[in-house]
C-alpha atoms as a PDB file:
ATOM      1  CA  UNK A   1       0.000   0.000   0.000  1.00  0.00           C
ATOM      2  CA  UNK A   2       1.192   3.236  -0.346  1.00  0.00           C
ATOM      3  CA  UNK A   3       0.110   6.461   0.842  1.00  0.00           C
ATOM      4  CA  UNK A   4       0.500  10.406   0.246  1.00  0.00           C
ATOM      5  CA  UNK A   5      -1.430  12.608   2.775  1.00  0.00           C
ATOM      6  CA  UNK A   6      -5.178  11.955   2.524  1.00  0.00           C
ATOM      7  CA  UNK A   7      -5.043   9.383  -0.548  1.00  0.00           C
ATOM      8  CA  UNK A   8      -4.129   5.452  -0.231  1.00  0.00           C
ATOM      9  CA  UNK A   9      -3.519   3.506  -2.987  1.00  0.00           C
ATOM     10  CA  UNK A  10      -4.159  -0.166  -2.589  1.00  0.00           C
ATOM     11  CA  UNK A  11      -2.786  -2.807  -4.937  1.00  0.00           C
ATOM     12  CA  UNK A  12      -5.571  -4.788  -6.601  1.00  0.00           C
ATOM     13  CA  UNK A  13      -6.001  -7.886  -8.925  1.00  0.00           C
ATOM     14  CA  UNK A  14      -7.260  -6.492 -12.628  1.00  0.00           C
ATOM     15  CA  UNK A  15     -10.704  -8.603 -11.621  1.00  0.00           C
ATOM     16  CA  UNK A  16     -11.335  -6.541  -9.060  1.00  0.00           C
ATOM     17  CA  UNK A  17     -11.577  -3.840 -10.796  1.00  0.00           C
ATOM     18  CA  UNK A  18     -14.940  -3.212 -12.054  1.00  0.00           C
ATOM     19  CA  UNK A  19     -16.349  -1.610 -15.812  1.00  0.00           C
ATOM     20  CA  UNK A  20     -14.757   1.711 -15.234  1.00  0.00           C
ATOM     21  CA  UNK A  21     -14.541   5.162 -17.601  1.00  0.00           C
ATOM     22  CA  UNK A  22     -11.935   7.049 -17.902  1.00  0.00           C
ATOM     23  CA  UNK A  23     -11.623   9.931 -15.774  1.00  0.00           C
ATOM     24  CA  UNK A  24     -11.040  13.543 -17.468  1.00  0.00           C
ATOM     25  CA  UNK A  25      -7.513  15.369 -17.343  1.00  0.00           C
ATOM     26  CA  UNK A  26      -8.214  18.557 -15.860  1.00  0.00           C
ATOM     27  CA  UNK A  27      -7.414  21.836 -17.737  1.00  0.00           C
ATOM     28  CA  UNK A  28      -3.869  21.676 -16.955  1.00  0.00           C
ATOM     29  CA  UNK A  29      -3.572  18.404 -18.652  1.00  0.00           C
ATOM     30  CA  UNK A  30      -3.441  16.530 -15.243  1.00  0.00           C
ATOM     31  CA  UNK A  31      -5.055  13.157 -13.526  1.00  0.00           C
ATOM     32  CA  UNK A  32      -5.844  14.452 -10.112  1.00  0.00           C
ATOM     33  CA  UNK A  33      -6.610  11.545  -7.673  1.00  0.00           C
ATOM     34  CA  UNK A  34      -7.669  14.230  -5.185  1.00  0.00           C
ATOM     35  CA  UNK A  35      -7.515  18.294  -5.199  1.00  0.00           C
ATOM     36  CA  UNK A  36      -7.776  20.612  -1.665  1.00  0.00           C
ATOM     37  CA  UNK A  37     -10.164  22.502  -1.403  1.00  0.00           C
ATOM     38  CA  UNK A  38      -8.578  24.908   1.053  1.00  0.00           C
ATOM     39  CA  UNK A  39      -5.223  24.851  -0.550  1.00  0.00           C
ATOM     40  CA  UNK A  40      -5.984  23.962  -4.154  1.00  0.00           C
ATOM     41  CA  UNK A  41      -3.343  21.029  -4.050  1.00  0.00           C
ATOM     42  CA  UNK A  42      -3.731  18.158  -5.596  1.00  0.00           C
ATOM     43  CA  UNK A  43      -2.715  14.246  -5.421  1.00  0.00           C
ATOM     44  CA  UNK A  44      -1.607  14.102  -9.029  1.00  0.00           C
ATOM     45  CA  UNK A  45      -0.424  10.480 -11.153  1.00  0.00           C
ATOM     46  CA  UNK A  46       1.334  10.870 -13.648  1.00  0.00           C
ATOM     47  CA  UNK A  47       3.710   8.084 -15.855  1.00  0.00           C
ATOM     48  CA  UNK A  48       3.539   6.330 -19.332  1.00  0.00           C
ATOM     49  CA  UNK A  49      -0.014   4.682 -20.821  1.00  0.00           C
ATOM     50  CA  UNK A  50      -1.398   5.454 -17.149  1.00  0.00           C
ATOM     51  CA  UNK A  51      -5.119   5.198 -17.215  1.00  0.00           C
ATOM     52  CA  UNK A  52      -6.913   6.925 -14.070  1.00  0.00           C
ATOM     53  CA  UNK A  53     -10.785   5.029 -14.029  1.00  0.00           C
ATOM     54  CA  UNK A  54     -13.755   5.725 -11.674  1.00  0.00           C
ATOM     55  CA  UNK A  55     -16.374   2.635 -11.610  1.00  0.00           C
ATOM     56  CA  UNK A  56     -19.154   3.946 -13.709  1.00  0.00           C
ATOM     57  CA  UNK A  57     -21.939   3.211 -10.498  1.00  0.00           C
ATOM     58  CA  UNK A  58     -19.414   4.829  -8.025  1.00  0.00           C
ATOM     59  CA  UNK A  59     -17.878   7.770  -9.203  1.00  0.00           C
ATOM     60  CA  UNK A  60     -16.094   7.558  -5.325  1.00  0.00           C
ATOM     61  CA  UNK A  61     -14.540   4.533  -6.676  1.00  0.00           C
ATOM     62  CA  UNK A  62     -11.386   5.169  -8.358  1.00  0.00           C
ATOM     63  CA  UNK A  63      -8.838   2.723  -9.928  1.00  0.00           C
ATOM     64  CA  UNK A  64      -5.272   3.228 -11.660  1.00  0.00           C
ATOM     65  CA  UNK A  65      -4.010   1.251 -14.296  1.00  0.00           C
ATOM     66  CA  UNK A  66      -0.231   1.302 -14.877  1.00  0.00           C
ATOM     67  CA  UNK A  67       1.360  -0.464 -17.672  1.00  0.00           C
ATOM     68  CA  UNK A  68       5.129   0.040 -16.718  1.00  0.00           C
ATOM     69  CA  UNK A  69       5.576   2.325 -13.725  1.00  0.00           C
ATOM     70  CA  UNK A  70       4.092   6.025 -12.484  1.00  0.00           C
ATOM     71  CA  UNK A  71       4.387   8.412  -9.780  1.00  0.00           C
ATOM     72  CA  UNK A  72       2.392  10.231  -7.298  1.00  0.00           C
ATOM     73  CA  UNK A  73       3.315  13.713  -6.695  1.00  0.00           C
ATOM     74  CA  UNK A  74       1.274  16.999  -4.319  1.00  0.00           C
ATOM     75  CA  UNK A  75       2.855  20.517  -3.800  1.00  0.00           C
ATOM     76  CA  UNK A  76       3.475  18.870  -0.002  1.00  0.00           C
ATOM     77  CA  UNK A  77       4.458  15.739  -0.198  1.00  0.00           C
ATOM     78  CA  UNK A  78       7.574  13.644  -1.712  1.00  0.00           C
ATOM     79  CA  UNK A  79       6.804  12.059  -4.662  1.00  0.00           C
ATOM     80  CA  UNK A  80       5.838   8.474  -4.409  1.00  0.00           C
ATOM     81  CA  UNK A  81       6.679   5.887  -7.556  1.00  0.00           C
ATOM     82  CA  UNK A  82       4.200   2.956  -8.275  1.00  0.00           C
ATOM     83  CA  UNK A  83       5.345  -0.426  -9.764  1.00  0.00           C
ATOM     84  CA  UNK A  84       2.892  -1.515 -12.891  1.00  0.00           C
ATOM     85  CA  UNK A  85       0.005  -2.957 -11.717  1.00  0.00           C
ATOM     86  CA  UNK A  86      -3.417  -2.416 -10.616  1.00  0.00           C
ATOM     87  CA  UNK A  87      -4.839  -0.354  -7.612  1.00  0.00           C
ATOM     88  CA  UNK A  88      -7.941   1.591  -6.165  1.00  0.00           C
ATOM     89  CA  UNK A  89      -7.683   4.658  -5.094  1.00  0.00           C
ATOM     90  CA  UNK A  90      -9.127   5.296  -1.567  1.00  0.00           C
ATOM     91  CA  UNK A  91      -9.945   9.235   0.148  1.00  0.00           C
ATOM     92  CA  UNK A  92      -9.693   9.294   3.664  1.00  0.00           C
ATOM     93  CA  UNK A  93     -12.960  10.691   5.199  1.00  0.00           C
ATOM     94  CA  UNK A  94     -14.029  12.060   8.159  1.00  0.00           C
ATOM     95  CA  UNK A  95     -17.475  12.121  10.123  1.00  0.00           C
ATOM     96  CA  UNK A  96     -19.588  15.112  10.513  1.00  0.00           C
ATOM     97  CA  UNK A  97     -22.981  14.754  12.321  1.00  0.00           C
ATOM     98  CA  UNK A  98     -25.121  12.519   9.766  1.00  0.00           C
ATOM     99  CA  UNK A  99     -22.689  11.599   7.399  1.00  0.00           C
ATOM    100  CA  UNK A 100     -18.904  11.196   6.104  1.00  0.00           C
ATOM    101  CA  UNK A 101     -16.975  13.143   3.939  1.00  0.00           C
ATOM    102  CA  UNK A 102     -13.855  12.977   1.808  1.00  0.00           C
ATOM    103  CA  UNK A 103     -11.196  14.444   3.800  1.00  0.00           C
ATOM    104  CA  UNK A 104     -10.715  18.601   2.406  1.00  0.00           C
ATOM    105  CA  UNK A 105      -6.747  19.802   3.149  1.00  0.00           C
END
């Protein structure tokens, strides 16, 4: 497992990951696994052929494929590299009276 502030990243079999879409660079040309919403940072993954996927009836649920090898990199954080493989991408949340969040930095 690895792990970068409020993001984990969990190593998964490709069956477990389910029909997923692609999820859209953002105008800078980025995959952001997360983005603050008090700082405007974001968890970004970057590397060669790496797909980021959300499952099409959980757009919570969030998967990376990497063909050869990638890196995760935030304006306050080291950068972390990824061996190919398969993983989910988990937010850490938090409870407020009634319900749970993603986690905002």
């Amino acid at each position: 497992m690895y792990r970068q502030g409020d993001v984990l990243i969990i190593p998964v079999d490709q069956g477990d990951v389910p029909a997923c879409a692609p999820v859209p660079r953002d105008r800078r040309g980025r995959m952001v696994l997360a983005r603050g919403e008090a700082t405007g940072h974001a968890h970004v993954i970057g590397g060669p052929g790496v797909r980021l996927l959300a499952d099409l009836d959980d757009p919570e649920a969030m998967f990376v494929d990497v063909p050869t090898h990638a890196r995760i990199s935030h304006e306050e954080h080291g950068p972390i590299p990824l061996p190919s493989g398969h993983y989910r991408v988990v937010r850490q949340r938090e409870y407020v009276p009634g319900s749970f969040r993603p986690v905002a930095d």
